[in-house]
N, C-alpha and C. Protein backbone atom coordinates (compact mmCIF):
# COMPACT_ATOMS: atom_id res chain seq x y z
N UNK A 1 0.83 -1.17 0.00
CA UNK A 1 0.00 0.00 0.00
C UNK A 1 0.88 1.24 0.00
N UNK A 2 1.30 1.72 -1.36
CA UNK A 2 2.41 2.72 -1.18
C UNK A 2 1.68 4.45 -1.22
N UNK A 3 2.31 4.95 -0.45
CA UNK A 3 1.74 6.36 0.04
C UNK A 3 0.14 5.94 0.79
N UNK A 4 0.34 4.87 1.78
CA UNK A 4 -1.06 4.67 2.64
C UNK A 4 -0.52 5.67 4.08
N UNK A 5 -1.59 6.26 4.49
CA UNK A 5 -1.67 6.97 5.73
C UNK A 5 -0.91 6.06 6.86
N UNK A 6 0.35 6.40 7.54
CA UNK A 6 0.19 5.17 8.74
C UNK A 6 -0.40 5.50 10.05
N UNK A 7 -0.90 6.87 10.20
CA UNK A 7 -1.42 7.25 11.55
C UNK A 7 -2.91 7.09 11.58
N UNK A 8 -2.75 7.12 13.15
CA UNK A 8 -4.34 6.72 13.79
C UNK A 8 -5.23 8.33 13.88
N UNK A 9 -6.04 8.53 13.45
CA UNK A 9 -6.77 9.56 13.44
C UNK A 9 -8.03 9.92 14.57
N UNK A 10 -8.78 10.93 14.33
CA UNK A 10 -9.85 11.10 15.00
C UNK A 10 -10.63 11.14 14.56
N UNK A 11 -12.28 11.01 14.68
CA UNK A 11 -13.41 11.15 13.52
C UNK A 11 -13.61 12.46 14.15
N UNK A 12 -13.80 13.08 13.10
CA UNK A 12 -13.94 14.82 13.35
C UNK A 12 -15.56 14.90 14.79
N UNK A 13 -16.41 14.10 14.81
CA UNK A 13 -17.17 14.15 16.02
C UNK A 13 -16.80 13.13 16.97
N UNK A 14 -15.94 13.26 17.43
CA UNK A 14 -15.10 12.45 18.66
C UNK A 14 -15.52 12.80 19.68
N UNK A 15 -16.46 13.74 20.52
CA UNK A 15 -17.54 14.09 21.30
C UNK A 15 -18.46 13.19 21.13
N UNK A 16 -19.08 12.98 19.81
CA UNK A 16 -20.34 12.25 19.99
C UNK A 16 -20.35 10.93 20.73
N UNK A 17 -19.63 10.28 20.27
CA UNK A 17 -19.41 8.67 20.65
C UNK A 17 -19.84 7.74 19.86
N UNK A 18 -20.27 7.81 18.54
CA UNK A 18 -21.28 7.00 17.73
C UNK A 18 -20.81 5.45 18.09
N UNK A 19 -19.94 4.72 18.29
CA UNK A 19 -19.42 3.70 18.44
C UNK A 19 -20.84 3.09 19.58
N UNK A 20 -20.41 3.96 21.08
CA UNK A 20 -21.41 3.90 21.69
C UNK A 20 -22.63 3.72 21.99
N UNK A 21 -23.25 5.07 21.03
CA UNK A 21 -24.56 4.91 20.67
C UNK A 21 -25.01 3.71 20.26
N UNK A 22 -24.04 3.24 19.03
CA UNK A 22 -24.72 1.81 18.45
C UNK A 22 -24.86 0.75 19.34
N UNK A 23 -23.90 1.09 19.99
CA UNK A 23 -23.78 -0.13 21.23
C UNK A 23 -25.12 0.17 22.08
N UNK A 24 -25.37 0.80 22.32
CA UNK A 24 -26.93 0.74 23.24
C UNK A 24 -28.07 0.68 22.73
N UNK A 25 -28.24 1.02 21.48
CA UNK A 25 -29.09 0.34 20.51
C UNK A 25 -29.35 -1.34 20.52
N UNK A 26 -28.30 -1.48 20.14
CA UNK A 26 -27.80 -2.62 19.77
C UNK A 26 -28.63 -3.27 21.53
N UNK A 27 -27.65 -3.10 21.96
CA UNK A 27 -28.40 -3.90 23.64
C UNK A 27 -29.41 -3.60 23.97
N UNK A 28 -30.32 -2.71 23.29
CA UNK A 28 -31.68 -1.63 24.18
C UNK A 28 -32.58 -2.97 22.99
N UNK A 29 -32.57 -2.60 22.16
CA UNK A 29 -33.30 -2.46 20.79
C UNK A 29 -33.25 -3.60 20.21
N UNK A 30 -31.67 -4.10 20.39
CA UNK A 30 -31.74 -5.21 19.45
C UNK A 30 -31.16 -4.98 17.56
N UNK A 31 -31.25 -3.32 17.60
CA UNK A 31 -30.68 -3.08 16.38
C UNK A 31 -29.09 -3.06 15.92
N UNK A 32 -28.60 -3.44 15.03
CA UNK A 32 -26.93 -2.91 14.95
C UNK A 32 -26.91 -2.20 13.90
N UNK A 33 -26.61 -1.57 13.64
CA UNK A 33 -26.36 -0.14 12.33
C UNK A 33 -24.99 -0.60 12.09
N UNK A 34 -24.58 -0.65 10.62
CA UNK A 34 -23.37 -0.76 10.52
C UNK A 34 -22.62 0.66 10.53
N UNK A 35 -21.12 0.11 10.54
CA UNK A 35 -20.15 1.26 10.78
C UNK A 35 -19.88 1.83 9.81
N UNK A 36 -19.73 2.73 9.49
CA UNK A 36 -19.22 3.72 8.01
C UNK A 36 -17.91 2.77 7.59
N UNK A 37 -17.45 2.81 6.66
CA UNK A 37 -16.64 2.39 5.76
C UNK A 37 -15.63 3.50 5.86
N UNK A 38 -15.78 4.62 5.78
CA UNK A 38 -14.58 6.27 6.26
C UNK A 38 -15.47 6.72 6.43
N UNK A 39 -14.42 8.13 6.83
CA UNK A 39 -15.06 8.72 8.26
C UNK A 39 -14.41 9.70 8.08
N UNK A 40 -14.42 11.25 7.88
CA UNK A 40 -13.49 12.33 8.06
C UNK A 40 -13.09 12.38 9.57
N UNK A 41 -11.81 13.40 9.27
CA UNK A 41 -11.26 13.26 10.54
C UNK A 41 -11.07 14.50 10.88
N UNK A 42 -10.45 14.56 12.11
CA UNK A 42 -9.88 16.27 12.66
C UNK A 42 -9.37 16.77 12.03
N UNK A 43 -8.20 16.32 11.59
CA UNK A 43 -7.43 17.12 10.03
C UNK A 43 -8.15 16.91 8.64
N UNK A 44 -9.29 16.88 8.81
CA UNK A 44 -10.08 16.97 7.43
C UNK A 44 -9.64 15.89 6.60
N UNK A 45 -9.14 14.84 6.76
CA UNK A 45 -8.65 13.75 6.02
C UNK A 45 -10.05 12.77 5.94
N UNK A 46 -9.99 12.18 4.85
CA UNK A 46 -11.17 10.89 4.76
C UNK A 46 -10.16 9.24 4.92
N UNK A 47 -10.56 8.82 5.86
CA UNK A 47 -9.86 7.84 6.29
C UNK A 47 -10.51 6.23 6.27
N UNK A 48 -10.22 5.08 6.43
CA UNK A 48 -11.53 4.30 6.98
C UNK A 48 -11.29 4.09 8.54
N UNK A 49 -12.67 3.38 8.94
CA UNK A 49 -12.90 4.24 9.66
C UNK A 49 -12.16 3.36 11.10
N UNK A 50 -11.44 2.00 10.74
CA UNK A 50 -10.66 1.28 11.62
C UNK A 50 -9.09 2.12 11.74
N UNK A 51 -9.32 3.05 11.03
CA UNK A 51 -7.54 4.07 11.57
C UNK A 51 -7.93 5.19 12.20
N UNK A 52 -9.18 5.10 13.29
CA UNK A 52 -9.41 6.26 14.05
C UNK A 52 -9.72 5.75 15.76
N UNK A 53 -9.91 6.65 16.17
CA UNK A 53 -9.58 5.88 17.59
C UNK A 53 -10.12 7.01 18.80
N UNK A 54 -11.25 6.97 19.44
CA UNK A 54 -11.18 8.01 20.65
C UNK A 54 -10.35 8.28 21.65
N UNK A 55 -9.26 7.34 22.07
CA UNK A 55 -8.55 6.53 22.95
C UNK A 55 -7.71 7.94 22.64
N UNK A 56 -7.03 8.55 23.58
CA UNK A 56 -5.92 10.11 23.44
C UNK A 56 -4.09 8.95 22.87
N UNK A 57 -4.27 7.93 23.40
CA UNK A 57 -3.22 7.57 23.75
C UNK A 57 -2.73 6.58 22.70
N UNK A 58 -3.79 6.21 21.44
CA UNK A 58 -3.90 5.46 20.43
C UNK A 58 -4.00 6.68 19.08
N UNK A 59 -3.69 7.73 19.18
CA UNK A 59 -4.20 8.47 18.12
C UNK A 59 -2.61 9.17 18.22
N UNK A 60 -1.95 9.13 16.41
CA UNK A 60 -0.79 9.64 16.50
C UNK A 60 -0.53 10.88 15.11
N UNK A 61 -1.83 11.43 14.60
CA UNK A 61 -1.84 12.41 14.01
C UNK A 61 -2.23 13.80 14.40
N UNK A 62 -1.54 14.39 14.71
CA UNK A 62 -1.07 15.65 15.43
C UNK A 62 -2.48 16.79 15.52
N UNK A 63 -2.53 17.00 14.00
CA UNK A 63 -3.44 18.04 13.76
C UNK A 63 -4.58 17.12 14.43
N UNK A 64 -5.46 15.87 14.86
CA UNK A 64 -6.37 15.18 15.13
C UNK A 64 -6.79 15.38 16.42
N UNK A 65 -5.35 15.39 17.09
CA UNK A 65 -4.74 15.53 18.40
C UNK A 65 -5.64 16.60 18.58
N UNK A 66 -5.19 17.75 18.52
CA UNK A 66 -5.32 18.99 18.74
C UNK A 66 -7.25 19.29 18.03
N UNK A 67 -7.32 18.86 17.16
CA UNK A 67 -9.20 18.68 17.03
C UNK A 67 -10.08 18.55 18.32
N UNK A 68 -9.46 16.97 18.87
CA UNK A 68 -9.85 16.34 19.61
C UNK A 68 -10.23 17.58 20.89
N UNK A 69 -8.46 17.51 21.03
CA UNK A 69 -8.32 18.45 22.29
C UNK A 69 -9.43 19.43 22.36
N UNK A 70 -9.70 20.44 21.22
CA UNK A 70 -10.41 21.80 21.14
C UNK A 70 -11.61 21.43 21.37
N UNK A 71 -12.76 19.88 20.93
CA UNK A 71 -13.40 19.83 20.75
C UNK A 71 -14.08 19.30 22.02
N UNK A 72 -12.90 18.47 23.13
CA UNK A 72 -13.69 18.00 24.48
C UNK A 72 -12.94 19.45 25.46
N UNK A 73 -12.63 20.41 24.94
CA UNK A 73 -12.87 21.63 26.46
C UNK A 73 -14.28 22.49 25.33
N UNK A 74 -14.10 22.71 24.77
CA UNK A 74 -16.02 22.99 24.17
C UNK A 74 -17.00 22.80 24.51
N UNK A 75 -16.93 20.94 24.74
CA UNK A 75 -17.82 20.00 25.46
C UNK A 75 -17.78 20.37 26.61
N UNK A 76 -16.58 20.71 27.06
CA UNK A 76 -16.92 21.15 28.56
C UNK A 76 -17.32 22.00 29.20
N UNK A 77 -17.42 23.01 28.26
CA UNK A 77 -17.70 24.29 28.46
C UNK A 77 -19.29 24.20 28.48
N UNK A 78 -20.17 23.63 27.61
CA UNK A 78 -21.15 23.67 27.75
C UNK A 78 -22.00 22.86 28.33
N UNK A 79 -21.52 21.87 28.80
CA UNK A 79 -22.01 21.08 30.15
C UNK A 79 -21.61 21.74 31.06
N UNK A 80 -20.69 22.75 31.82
CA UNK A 80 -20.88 23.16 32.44
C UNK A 80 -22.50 24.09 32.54
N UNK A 81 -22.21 25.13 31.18
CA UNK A 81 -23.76 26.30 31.18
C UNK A 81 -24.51 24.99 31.42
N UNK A 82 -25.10 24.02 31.14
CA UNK A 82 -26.16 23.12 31.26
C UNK A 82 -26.64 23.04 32.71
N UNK A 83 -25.64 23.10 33.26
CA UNK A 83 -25.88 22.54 35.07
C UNK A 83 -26.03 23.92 35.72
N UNK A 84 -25.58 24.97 34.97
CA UNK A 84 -26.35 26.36 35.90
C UNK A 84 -27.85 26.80 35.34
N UNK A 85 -28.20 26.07 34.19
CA UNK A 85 -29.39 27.08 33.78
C UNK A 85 -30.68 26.49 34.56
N UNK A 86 -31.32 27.47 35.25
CA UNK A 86 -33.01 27.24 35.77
C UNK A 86 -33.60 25.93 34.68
N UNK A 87 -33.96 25.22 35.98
CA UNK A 87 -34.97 24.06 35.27
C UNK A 87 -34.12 22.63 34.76
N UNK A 88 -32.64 22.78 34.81
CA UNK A 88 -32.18 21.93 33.95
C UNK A 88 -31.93 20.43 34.92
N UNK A 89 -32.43 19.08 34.24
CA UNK A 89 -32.27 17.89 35.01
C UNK A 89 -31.03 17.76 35.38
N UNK A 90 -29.41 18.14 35.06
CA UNK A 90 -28.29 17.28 35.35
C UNK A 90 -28.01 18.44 36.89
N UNK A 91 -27.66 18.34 37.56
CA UNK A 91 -27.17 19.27 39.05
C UNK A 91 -25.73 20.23 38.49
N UNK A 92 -25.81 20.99 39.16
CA UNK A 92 -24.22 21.50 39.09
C UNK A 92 -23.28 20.27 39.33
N UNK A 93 -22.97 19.67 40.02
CA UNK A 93 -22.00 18.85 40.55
C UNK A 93 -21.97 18.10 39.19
N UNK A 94 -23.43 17.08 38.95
CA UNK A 94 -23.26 16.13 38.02
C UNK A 94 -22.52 16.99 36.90
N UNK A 95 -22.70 18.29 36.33
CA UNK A 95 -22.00 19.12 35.04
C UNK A 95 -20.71 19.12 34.98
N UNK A 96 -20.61 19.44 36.83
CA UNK A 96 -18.98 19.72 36.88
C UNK A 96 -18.03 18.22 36.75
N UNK A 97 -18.55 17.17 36.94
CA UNK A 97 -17.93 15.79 37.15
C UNK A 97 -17.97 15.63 35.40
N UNK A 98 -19.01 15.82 35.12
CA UNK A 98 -19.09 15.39 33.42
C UNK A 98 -18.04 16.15 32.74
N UNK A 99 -18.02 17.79 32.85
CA UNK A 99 -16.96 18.70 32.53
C UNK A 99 -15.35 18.12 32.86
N UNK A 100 -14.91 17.93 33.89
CA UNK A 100 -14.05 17.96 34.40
C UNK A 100 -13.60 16.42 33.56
N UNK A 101 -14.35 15.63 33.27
CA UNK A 101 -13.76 13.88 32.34
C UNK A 101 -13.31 15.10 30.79
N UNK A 102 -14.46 15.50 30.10
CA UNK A 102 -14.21 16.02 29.03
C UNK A 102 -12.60 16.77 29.43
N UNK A 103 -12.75 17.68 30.48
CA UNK A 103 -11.01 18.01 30.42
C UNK A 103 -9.81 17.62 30.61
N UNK A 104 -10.09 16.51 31.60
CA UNK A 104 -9.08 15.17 31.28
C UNK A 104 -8.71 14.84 30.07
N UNK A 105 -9.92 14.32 29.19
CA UNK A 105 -9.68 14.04 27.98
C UNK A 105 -8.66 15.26 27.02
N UNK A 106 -9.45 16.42 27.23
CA UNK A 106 -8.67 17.37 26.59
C UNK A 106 -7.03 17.27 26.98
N UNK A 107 -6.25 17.13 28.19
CA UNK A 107 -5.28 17.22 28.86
C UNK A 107 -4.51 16.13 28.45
N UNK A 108 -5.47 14.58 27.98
CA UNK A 108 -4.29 13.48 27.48
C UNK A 108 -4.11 13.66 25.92
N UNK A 109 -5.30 14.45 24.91
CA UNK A 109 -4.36 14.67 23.86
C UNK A 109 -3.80 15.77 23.29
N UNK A 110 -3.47 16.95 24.36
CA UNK A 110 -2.50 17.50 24.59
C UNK A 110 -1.18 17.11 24.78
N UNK A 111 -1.39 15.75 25.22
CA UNK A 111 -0.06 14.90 25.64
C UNK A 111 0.47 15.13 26.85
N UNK A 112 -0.85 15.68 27.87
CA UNK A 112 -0.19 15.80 29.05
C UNK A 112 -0.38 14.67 30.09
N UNK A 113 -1.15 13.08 29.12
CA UNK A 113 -0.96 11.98 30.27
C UNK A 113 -1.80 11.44 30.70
């Protein structure tokens, strides 16, 4: 496979979790949706979709890295507003515990571990 990508990427919605989702489908429902075949990524690359990875510590394309990163303190940012606004089901605490994983996450593909 000459001039094949060798790095592990991100799917540009690496917040969402779709992997996940299917998975509770799948156990709720009984349905399985198949997996995309590619998948864009953080660096705008079209990849398939077994060279991407949520994992901070399995992903070794830089610009993806840094997607990732921008995209779970975002996440965190607005689970935080979620847990202050009047009326809303999750508590402050539960926002701040949910926030505070998203910034972890942000912090290991920064490469800080």
């Amino acid at each position: 496979m000459a001039g094949a990508d060798p790095h592990i990427h991100v799917e540009r919605g690496v917040t969402r979790y779709d992997a996940r989702v299917r998975n509770l489908l799948a156990g709720t429902f009984g349905l399985a949706g198949d997996l995309p075949a590619t998948v864009v990524t953080g660096c705008s690359s079209r990849v398939p979709y077994a060279m991407t990875s949520p994992r901070p510590q399995s992903v070794t394309c830089l610009a993806c890295r840094e997607q990732a990163r921008t995209e779970h303190l975002r996440l965190a940012e607005q689970i935080e507003r979620l847990g202050t606004m009047p009326g809303s089901v999750v508590t402050g605490g539960e926002a701040g515990e949910a926030a505070q994983h998203h910034r972890d996450l942000a912090r290991r593909f920064a490469g800080g571990g």
